[in-house]
Each structure stands twice: as C-alpha cells, then as structure tokens.
N, C-alpha and C. Protein backbone atom coordinates (compact mmCIF):
# COMPACT_ATOMS: atom_id res chain seq x y z
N UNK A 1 85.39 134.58 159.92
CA UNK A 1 86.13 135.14 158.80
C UNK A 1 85.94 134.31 157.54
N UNK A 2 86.27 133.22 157.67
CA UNK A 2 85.87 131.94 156.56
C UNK A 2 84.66 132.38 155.82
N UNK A 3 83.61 132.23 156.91
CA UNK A 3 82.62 132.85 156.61
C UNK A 3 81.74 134.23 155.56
N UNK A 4 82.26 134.65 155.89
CA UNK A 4 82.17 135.98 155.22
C UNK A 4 82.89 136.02 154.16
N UNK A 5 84.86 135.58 153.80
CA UNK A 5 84.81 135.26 152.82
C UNK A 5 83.93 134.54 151.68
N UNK A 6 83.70 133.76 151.99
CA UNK A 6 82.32 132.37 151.55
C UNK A 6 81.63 133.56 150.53
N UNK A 7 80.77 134.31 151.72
CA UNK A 7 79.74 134.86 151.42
C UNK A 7 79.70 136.33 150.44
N UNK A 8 81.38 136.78 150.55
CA UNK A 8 81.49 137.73 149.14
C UNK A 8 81.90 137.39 147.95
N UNK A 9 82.51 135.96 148.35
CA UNK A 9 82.78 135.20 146.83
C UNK A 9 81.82 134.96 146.38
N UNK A 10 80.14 134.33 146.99
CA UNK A 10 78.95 133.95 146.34
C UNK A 10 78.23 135.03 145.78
N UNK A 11 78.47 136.78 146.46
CA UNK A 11 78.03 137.04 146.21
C UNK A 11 78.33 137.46 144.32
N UNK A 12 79.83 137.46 144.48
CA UNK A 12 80.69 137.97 143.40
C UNK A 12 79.93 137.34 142.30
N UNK A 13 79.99 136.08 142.45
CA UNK A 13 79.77 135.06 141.79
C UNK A 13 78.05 134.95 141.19
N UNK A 14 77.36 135.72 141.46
CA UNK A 14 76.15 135.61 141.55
C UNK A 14 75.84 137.08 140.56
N UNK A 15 76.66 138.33 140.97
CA UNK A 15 76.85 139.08 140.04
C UNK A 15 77.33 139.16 138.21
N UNK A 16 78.48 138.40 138.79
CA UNK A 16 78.98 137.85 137.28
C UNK A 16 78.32 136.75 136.27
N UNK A 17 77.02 136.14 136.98
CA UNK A 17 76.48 135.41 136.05
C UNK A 17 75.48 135.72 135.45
N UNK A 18 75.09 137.25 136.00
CA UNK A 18 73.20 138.11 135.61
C UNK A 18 74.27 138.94 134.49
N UNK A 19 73.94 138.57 133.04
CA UNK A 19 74.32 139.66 132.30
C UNK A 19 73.06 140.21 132.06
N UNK A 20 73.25 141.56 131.95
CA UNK A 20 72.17 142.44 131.77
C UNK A 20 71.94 142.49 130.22
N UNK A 21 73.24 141.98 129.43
CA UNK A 21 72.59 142.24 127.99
C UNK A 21 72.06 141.06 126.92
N UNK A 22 71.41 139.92 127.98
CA UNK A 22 70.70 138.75 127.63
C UNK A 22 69.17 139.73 128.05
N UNK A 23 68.40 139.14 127.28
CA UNK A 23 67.11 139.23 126.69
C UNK A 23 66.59 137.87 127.20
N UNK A 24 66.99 136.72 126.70
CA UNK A 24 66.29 135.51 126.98
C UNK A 24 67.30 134.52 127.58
N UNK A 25 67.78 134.03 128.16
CA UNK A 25 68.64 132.54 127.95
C UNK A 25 67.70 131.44 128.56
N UNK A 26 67.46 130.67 128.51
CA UNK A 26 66.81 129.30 128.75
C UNK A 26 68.03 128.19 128.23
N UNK A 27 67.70 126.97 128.51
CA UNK A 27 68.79 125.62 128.58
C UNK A 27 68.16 124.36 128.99
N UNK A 28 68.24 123.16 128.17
CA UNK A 28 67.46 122.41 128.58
C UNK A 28 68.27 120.65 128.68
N UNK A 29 68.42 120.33 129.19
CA UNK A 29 69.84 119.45 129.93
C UNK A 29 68.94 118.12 130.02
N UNK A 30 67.72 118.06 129.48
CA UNK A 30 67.18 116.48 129.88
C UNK A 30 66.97 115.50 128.82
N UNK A 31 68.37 115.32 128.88
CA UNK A 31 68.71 114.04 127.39
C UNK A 31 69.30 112.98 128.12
N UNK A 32 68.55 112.18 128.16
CA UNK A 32 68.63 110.82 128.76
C UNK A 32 69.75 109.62 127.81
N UNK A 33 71.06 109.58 129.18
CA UNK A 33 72.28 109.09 128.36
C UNK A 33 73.04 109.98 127.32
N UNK A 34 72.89 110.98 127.59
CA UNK A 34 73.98 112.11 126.75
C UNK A 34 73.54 112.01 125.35
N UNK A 35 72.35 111.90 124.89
CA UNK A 35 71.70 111.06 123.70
C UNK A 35 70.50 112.08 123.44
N UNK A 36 70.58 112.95 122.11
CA UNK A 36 69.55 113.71 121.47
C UNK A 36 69.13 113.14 120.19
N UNK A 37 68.18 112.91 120.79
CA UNK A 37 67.40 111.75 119.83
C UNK A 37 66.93 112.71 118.53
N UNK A 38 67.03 112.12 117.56
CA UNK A 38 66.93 112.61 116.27
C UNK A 38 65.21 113.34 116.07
N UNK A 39 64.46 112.13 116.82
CA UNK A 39 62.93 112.85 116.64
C UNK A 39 62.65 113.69 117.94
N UNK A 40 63.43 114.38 118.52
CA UNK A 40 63.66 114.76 119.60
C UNK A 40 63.31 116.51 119.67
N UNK A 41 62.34 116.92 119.33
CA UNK A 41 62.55 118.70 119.11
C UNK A 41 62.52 119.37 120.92
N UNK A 42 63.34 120.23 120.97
CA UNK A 42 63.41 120.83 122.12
C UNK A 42 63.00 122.32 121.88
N UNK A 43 62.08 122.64 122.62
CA UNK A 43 61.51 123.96 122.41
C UNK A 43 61.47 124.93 123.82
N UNK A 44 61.62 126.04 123.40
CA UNK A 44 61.79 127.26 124.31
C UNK A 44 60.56 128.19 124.03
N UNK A 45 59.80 128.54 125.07
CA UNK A 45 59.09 129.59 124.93
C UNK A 45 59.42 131.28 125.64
N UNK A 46 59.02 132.25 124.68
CA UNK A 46 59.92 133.79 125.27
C UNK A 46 58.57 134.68 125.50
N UNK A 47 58.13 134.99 126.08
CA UNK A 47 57.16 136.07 126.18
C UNK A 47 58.05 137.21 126.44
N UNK A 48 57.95 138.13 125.34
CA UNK A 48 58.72 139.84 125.04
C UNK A 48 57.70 140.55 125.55
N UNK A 49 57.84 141.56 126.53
CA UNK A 49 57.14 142.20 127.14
C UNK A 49 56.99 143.78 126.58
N UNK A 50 58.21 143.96 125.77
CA UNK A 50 58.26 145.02 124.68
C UNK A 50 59.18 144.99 123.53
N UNK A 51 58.85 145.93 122.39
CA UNK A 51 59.48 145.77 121.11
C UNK A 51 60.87 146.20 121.18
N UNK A 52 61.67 145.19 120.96
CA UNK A 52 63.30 145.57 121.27
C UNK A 52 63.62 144.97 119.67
N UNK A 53 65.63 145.77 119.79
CA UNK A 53 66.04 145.67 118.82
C UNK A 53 66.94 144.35 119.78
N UNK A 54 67.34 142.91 119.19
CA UNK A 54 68.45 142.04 119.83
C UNK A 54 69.51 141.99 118.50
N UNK A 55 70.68 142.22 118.82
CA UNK A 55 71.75 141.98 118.25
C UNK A 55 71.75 140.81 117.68
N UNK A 56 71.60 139.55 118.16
CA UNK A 56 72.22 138.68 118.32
C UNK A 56 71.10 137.04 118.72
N UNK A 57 70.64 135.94 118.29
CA UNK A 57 69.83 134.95 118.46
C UNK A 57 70.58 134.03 118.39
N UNK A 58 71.19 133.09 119.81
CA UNK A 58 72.25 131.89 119.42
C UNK A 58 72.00 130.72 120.09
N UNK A 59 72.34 129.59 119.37
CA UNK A 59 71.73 128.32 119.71
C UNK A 59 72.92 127.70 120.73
N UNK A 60 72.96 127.49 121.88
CA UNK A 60 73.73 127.02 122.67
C UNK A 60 73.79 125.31 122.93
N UNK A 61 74.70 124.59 122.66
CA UNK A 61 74.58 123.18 122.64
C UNK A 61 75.99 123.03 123.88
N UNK A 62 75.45 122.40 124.57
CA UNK A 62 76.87 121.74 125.62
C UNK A 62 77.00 120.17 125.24
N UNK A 63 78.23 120.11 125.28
CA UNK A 63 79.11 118.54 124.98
C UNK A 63 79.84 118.02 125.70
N UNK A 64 80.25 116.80 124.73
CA UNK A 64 81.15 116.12 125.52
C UNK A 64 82.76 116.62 124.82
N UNK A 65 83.77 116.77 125.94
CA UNK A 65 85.13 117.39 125.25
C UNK A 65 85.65 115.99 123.95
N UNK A 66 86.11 116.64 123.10
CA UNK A 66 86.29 115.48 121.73
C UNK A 66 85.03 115.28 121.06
N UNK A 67 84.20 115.68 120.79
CA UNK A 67 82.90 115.51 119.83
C UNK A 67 83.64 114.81 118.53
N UNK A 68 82.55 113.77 118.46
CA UNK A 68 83.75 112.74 117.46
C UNK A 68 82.90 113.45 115.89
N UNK A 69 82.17 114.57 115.85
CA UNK A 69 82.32 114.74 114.36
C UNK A 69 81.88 116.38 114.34
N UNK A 70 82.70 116.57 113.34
CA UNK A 70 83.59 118.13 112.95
C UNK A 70 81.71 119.06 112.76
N UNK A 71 81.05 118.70 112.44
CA UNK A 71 79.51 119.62 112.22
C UNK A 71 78.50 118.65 112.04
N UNK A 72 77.38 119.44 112.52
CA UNK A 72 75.99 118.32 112.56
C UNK A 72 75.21 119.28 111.81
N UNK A 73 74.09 119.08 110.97
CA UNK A 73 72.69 119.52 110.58
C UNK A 73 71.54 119.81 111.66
N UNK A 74 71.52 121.10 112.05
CA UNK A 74 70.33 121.23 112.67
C UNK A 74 69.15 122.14 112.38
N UNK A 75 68.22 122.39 112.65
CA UNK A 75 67.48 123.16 112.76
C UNK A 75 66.70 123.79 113.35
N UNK A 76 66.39 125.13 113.34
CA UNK A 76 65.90 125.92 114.66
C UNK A 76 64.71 126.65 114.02
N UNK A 77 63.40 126.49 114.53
CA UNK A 77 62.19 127.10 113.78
C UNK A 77 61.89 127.94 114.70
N UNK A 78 61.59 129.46 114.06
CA UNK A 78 60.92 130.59 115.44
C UNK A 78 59.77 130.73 115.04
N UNK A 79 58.78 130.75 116.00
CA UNK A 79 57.47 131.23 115.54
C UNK A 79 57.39 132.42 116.51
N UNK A 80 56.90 133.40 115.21
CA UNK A 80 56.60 134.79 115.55
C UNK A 80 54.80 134.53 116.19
N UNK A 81 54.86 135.90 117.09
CA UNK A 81 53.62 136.20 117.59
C UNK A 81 52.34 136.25 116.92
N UNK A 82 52.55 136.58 116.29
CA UNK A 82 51.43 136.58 114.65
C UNK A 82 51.59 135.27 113.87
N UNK A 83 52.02 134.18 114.49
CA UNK A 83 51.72 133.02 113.87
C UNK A 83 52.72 132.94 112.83
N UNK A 84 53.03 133.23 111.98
CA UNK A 84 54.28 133.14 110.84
C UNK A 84 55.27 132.47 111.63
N UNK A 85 56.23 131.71 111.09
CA UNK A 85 57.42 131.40 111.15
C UNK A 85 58.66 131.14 110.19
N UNK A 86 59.88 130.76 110.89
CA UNK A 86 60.88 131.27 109.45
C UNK A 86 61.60 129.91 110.30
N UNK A 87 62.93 129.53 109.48
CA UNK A 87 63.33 128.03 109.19
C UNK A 87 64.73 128.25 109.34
N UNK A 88 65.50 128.23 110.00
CA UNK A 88 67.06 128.18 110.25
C UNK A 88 67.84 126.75 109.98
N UNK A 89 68.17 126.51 109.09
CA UNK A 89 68.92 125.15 108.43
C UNK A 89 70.68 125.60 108.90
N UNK A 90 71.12 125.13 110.04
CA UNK A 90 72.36 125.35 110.72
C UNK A 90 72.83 124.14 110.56
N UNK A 91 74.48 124.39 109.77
CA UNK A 91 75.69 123.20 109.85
C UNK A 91 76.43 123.61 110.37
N UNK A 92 76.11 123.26 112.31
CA UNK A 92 76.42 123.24 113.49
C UNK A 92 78.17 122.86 113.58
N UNK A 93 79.04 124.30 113.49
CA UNK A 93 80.32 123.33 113.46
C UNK A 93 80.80 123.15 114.89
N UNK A 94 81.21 122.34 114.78
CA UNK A 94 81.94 121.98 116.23
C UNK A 94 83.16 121.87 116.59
N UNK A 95 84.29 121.42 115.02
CA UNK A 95 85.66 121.92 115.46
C UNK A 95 86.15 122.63 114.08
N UNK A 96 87.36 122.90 113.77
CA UNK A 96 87.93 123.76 112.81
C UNK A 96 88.42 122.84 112.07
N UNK A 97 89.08 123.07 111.24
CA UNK A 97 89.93 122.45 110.24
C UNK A 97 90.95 121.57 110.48
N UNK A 98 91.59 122.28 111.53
CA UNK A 98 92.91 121.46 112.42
C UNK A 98 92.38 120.31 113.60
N UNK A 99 90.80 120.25 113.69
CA UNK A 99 90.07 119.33 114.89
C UNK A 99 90.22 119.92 115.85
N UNK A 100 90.32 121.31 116.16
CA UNK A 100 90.14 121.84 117.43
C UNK A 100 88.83 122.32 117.77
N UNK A 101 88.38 122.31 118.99
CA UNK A 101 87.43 122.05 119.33
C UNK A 101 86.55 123.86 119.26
N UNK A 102 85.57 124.06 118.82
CA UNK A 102 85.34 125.64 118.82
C UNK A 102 84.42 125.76 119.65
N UNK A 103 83.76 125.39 120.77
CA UNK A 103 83.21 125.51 122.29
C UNK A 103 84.15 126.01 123.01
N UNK A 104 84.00 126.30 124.32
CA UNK A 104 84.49 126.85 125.38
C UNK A 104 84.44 125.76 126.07
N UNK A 105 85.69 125.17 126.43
CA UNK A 105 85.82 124.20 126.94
C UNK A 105 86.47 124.21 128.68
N UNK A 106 85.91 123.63 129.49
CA UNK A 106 86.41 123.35 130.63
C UNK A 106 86.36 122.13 131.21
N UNK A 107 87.66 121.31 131.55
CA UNK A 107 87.64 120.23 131.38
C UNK A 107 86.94 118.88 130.45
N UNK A 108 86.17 118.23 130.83
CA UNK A 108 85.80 117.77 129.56
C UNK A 108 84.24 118.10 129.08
N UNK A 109 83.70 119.19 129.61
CA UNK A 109 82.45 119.80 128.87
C UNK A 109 82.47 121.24 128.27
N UNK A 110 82.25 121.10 126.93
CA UNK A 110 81.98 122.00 126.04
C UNK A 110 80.68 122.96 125.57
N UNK A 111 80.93 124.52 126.15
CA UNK A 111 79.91 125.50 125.59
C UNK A 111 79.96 125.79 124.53
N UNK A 112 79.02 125.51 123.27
CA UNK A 112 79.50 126.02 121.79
C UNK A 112 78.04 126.86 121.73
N UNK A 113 78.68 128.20 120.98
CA UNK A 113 77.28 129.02 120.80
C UNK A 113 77.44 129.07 119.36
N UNK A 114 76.22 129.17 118.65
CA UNK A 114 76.18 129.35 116.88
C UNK A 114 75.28 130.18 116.67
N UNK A 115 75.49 131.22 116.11
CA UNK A 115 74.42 132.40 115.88
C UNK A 115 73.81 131.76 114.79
N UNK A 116 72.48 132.12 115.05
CA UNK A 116 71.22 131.68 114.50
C UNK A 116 71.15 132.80 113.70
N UNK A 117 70.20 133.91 114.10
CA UNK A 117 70.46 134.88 113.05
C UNK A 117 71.16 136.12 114.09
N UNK A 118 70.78 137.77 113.33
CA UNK A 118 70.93 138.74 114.16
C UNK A 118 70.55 139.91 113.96
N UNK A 119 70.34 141.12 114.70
CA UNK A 119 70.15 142.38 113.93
C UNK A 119 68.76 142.16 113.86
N UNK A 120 68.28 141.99 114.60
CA UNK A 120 66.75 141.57 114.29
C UNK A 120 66.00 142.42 115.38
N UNK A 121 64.64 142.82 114.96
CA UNK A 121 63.20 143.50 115.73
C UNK A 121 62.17 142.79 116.16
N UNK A 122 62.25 142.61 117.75
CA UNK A 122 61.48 141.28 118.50
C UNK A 122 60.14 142.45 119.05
N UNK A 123 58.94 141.89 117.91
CA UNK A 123 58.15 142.94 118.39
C UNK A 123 57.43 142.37 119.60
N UNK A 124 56.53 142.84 120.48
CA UNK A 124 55.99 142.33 121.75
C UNK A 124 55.38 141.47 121.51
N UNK A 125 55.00 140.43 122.05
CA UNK A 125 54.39 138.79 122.16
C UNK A 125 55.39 137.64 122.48
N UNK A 126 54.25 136.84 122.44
CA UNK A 126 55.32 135.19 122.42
C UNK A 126 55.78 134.29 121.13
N UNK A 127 57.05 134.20 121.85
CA UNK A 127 57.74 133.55 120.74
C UNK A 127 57.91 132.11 121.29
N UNK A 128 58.06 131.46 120.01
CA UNK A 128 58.53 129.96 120.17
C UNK A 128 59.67 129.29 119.27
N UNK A 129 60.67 128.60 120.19
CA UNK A 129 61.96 128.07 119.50
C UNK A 129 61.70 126.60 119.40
N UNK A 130 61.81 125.91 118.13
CA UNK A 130 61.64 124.57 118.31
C UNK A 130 63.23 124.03 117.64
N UNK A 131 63.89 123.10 117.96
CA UNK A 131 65.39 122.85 117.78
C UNK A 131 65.07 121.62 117.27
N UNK A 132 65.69 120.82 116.19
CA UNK A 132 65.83 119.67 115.77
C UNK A 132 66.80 119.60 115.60
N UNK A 133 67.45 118.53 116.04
CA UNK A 133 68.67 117.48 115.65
C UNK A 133 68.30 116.98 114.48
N UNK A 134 69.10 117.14 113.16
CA UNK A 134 69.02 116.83 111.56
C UNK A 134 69.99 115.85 111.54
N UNK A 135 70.80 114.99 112.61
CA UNK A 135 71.90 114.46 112.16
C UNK A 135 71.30 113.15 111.76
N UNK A 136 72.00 112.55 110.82
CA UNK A 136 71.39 111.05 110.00
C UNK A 136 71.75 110.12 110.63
N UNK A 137 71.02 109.86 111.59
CA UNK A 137 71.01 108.63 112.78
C UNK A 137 69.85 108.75 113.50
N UNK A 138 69.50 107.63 114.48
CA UNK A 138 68.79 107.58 115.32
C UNK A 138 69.09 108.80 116.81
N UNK A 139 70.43 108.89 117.14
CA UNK A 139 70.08 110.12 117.95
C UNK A 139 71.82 110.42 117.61
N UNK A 140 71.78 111.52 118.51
CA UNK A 140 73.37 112.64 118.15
C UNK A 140 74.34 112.18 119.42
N UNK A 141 75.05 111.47 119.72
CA UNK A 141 75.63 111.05 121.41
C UNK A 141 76.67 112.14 121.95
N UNK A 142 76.79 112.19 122.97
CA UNK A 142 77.77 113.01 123.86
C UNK A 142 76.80 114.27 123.83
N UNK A 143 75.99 114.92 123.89
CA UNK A 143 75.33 116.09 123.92
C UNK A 143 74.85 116.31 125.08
N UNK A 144 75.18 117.33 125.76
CA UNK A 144 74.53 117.31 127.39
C UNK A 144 73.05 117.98 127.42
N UNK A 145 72.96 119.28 126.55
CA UNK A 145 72.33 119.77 126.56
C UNK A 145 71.96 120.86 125.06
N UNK A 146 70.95 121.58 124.96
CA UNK A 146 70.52 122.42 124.11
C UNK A 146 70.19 123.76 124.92
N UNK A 147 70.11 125.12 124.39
CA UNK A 147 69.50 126.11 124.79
C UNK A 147 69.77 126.95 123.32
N UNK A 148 68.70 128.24 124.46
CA UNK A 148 68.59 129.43 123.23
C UNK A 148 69.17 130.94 124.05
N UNK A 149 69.76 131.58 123.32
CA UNK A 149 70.30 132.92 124.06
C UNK A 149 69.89 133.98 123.16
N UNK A 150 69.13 134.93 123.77
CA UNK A 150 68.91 136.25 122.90
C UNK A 150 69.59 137.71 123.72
N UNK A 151 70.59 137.77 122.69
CA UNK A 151 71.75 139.07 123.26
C UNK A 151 70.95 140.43 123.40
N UNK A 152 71.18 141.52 123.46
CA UNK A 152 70.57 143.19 123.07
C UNK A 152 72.11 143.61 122.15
C-alpha cells in the first residue's frame, strides 16, 4: 500500500512539473561557492524546430533567501539564426521598496523570473542566450544559479 501510494504521488509529481506551455527552459547551477563571477557569461543554446509565436522570454536566477542588494545590472544577448543579435541591458530587481524579497521563495532559496522581452516571433533555427553578470565587482555572491525560460 505504502507503495503504491509512493508511486501516484511521483507520478503526480512528475505531471505537474512538464508544463506544456514552456518552449525552452534550461538552468545552469555550476557556480562554484554560490559565486557568479563577473567575467562569467553563461549561455544556453535552443534549436526551434518551427516558427512559433512565444509570449514571453525570462531570465531565471535562483538565490540565496536575503540577497543583500535590492537590483543588479545584467545582461542577456540573443543571437538570432541568421546571425544578428539584439542586447537586453536588465536592472535585475530583486526586492521592492519595503526589502521584500520578489522571488518565490522556499525556505532559504529564491526563484526570481525577469522578463527579458515578449510577444515575440521565434522563426525556425538556433538560437543562442549569452547572460552576463554587469554587477561592479569581481563576482555577484549568494547566486545558485542562472537559466532561460521561453513561455507560448
């Protein structure tokens, strides 16, 4: 019985994490000492298999709960299939006015998503995301990770 419980909770659980109206998500978690080093670009590659319309292009950063400063400078470069690319200059906020924290927080690690752009026509080919940390230091601390999410 245990058993089988087990095994419809995993399955539950396995359902609820495939959203069907992601396009891309990728995530990349290998920052040595919670530390995104300033010369540090993290890049995602998307091969689109056809021309879609996505709602929605958002830069996903996970933290540490208390991020000791309110927005960082980053930047996110896409290169289109045809070689062109375009330049996203993001002041990454991280809490509000009052210092509350604007991630999704569970216990002490934080999901913060920041729309990059949106409303946009991803024609077929490969794309490339390159992410820089702009913050004015040697690296950004408490950061677990970076990713990229493309909604429909």
């Amino acid at each position: 019985m245990i058993k089988l419980n087990f095994l419809i909770l995993l399955v539950a659980v396995l359902f609820m994490s495939c959203n069907p109206n992601y396009v891309f998500n990728d995530f990349n978690s290998n920052f040595e000492s919670n530390r995104w080093n300033s010369n540090e670009e993290v890049v995602f590659e998307f091969d689109n298999e056809n021309d879609i319309k996505v709602s929605s292009i958002n830069l996903h950063i996970r933290h540490i709960y208390d991020f000791q400063f309110a927005n960082v400078p980053t930047e996110v470069i896409i290169i289109f299939p045809n070689g062109s690319n375009e330049k996203f200059h993001l002041d990454v906020k991280y809490k509000d006015e009052t210092g509350k924290e604007l991630g999704q927080c569970s216990g002490d690690i934080c999901d913060l998503y920041t729309p990059i752009t949106s409303n946009i026509n991803l024609r077929k080919g490969k794309y490339k995301f390159i992410v820089k940390n702009k913050f004015p230091s040697s690296f950004l601390p408490n950061v677990l990770g970076v990713g990229i999410l493309i909604e429909k």
